[in-house]
PDB file of N, CA and C in Angstrom:
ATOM      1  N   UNK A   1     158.275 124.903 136.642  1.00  0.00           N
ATOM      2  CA  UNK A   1     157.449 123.957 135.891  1.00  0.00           C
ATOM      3  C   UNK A   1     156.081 123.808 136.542  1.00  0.00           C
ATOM      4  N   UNK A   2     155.973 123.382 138.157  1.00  0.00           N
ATOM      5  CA  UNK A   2     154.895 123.592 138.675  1.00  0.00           C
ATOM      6  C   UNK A   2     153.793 124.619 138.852  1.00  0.00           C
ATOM      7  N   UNK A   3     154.603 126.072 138.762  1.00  0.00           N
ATOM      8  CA  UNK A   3     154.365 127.376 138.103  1.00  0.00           C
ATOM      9  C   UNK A   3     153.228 127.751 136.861  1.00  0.00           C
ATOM     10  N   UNK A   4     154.071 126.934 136.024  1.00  0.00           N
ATOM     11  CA  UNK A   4     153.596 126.906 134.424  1.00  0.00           C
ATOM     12  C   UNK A   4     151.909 126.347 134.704  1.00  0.00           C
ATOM     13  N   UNK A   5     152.010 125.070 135.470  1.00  0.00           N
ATOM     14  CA  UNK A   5     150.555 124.234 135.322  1.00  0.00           C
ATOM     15  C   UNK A   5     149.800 124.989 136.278  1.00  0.00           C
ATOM     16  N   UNK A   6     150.029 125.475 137.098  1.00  0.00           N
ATOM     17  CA  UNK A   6     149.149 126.108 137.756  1.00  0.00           C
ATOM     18  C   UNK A   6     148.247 127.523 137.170  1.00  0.00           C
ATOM     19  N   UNK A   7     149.403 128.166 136.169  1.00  0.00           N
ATOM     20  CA  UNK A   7     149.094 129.648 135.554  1.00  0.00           C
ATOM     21  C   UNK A   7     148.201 128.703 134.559  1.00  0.00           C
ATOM     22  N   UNK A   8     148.471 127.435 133.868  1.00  0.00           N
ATOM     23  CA  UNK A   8     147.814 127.142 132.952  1.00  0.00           C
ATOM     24  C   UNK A   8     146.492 126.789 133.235  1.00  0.00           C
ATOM     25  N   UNK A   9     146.316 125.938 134.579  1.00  0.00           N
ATOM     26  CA  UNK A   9     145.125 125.527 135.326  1.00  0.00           C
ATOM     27  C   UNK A   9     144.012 126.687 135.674  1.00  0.00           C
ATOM     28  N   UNK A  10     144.185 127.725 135.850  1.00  0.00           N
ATOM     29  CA  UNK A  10     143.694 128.877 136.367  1.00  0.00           C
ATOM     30  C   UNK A  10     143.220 129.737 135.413  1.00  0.00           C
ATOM     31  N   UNK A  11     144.023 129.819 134.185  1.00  0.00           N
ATOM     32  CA  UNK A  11     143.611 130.132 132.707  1.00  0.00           C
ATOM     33  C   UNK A  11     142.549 129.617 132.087  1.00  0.00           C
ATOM     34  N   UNK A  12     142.471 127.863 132.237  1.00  0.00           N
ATOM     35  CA  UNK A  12     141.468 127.172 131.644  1.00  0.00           C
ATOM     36  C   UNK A  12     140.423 127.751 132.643  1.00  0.00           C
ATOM     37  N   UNK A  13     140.237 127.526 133.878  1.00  0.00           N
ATOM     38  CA  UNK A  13     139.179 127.673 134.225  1.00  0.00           C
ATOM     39  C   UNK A  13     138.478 128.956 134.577  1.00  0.00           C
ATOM     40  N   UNK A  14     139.304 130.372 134.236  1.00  0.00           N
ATOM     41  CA  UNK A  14     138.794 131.726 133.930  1.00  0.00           C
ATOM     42  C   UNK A  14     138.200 131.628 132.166  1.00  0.00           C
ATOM     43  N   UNK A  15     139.085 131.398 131.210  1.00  0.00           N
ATOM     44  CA  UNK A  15     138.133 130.875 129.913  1.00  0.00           C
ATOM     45  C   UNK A  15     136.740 130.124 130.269  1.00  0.00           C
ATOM     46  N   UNK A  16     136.832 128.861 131.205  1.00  0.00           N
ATOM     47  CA  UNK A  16     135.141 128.020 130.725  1.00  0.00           C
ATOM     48  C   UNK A  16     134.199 129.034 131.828  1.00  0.00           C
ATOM     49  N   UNK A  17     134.671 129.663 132.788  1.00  0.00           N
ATOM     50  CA  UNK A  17     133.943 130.805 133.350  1.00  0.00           C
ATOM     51  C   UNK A  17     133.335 131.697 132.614  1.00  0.00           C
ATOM     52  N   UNK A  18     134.529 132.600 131.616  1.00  0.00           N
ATOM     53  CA  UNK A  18     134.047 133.523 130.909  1.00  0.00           C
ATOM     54  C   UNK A  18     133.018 132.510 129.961  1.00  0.00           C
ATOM     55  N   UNK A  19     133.133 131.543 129.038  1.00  0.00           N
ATOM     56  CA  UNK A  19     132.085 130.996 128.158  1.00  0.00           C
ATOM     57  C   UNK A  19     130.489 131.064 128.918  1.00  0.00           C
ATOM     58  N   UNK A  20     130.843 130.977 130.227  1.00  0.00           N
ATOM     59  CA  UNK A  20     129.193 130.511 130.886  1.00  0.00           C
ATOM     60  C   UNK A  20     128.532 131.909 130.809  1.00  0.00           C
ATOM     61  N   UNK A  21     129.798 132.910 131.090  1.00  0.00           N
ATOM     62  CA  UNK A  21     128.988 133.947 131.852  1.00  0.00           C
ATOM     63  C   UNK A  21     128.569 135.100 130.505  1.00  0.00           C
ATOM     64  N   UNK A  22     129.701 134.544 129.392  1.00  0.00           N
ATOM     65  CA  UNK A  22     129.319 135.706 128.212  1.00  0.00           C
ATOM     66  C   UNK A  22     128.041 135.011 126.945  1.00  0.00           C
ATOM     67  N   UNK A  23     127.222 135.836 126.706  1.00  0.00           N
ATOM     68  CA  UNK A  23     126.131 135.295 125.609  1.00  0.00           C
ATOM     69  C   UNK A  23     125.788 136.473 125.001  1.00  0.00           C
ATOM     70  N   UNK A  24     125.755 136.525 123.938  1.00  0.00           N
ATOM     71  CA  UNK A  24     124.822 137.631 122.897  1.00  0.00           C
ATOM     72  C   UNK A  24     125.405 139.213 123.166  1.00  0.00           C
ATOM     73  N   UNK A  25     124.781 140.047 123.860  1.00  0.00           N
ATOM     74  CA  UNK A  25     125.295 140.742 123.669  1.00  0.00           C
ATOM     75  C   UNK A  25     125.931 141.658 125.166  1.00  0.00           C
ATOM     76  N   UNK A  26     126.415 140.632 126.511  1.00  0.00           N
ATOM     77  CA  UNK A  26     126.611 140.377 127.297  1.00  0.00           C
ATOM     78  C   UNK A  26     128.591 140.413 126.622  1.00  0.00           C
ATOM     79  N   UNK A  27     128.597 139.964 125.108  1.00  0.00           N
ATOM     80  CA  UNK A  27     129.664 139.269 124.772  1.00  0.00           C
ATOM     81  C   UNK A  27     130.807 140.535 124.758  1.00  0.00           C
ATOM     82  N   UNK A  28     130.158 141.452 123.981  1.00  0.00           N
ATOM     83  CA  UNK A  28     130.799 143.069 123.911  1.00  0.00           C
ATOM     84  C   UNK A  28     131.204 143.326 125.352  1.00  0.00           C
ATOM     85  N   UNK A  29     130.155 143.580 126.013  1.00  0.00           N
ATOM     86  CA  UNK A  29     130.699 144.390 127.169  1.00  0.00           C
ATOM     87  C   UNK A  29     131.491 143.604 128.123  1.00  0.00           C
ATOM     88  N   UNK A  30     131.700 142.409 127.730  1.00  0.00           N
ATOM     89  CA  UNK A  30     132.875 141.496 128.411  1.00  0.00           C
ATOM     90  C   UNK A  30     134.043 142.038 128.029  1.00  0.00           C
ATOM     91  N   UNK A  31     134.407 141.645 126.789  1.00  0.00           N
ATOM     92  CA  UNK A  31     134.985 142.558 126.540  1.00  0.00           C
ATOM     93  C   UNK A  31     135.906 143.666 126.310  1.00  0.00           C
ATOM     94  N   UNK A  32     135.188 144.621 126.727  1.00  0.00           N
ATOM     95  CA  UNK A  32     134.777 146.165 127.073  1.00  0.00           C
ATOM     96  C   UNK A  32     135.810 145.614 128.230  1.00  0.00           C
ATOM     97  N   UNK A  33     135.081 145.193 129.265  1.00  0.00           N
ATOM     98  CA  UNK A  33     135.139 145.386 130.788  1.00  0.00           C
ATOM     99  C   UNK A  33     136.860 144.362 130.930  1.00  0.00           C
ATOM    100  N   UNK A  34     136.775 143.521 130.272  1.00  0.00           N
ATOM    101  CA  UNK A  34     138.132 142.979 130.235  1.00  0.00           C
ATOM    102  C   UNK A  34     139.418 144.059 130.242  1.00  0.00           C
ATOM    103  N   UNK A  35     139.233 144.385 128.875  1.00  0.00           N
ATOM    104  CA  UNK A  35     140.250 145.414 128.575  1.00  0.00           C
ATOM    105  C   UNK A  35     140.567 146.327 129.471  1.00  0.00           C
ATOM    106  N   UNK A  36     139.280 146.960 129.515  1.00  0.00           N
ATOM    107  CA  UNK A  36     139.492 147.937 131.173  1.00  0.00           C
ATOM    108  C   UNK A  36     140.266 147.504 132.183  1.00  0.00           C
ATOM    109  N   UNK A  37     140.005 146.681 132.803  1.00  0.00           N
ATOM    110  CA  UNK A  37     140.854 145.739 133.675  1.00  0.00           C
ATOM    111  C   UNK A  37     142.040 145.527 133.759  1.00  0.00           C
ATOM    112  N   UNK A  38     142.453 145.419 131.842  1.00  0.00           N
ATOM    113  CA  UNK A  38     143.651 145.206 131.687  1.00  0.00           C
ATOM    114  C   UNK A  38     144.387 146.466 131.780  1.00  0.00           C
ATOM    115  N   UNK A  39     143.824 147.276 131.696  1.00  0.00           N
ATOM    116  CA  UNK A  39     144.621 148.984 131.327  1.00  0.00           C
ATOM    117  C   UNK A  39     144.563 149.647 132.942  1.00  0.00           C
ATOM    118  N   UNK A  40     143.599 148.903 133.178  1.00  0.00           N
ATOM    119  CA  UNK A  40     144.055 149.891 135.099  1.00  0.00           C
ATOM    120  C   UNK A  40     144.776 148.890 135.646  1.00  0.00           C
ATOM    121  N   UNK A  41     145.196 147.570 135.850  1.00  0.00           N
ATOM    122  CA  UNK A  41     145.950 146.765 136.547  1.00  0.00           C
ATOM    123  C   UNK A  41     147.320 147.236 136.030  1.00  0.00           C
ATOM    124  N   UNK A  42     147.458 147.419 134.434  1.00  0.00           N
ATOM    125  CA  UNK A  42     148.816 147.263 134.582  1.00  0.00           C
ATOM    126  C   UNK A  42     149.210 149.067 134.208  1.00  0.00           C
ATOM    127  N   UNK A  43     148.236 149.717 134.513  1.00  0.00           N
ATOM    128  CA  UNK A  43     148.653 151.080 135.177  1.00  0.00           C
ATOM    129  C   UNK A  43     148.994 151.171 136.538  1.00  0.00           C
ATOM    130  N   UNK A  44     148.365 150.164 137.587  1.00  0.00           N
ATOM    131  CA  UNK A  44     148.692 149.951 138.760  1.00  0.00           C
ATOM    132  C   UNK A  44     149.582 149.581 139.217  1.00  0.00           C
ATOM    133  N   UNK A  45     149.926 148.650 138.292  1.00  0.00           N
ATOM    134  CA  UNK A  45     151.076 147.807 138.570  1.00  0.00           C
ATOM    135  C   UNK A  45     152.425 148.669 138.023  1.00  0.00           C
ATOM    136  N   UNK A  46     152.698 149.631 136.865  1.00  0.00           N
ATOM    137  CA  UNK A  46     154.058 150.092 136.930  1.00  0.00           C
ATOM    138  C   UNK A  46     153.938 151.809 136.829  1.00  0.00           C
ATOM    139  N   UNK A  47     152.823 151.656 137.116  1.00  0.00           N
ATOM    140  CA  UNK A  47     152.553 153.573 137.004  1.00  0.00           C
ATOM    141  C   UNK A  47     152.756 153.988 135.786  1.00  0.00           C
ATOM    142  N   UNK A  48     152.395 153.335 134.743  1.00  0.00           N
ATOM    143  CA  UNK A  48     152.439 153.646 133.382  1.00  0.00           C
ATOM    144  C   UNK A  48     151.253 154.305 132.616  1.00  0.00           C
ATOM    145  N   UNK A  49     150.981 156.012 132.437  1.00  0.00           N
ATOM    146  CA  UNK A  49     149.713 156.101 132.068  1.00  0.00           C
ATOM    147  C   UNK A  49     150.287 156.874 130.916  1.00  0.00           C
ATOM    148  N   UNK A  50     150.106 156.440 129.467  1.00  0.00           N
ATOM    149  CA  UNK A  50     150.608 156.944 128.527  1.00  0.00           C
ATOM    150  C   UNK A  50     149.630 158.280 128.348  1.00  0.00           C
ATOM    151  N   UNK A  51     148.374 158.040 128.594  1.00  0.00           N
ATOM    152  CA  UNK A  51     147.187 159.124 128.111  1.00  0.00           C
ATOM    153  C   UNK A  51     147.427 160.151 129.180  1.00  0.00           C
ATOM    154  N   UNK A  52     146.251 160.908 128.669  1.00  0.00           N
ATOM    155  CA  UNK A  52     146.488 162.699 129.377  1.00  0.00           C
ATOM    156  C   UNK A  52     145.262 162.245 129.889  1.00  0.00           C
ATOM    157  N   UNK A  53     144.717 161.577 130.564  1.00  0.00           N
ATOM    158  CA  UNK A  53     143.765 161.360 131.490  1.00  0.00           C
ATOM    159  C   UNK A  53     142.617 160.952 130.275  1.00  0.00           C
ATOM    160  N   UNK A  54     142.806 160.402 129.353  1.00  0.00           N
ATOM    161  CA  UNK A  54     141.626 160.324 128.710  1.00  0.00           C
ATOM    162  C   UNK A  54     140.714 159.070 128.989  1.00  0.00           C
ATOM    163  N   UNK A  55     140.329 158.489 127.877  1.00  0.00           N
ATOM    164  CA  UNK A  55     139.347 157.228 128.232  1.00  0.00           C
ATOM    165  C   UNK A  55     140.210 155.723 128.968  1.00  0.00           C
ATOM    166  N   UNK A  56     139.759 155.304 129.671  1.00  0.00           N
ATOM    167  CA  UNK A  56     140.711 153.781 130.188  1.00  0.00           C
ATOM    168  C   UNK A  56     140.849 152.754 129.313  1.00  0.00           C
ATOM    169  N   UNK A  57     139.400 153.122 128.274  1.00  0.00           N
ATOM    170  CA  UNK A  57     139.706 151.857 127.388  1.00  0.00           C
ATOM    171  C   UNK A  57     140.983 152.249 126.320  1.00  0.00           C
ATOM    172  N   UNK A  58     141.349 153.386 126.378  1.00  0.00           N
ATOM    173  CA  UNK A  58     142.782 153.777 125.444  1.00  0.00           C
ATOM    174  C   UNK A  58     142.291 153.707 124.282  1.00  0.00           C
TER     175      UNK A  58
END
């Protein structure tokens, strides 16, 4: 339970981060760069690379 508020606490304040830091067209390559992030962490994390080496954004 203490778990939960903390993942939730840390969530809110990566969202009002991202609001400050994304504007116009800053907004895309957020993004962009998110997703990326998301596709090499959790390639990192279980050695899962479905592609033949192609783009990271999949």
């Amino acid at each position: 339970m203490l778990e939960d508020q903390y993942v939730s606490e840390k969530l809110e304040q990566f969202r009002q981060e991202e609001r400050r830091n994304v504007s116009g067209k800053g907004a895309l390559l957020g993004k962009l760069g998110a997703r990326a992030f998301r596709r090499w962490s959790r390639i990192n994390r279980t050695g899962d690379e479905e592609h033949d080496g192609g783009s990271i954004l999949g």
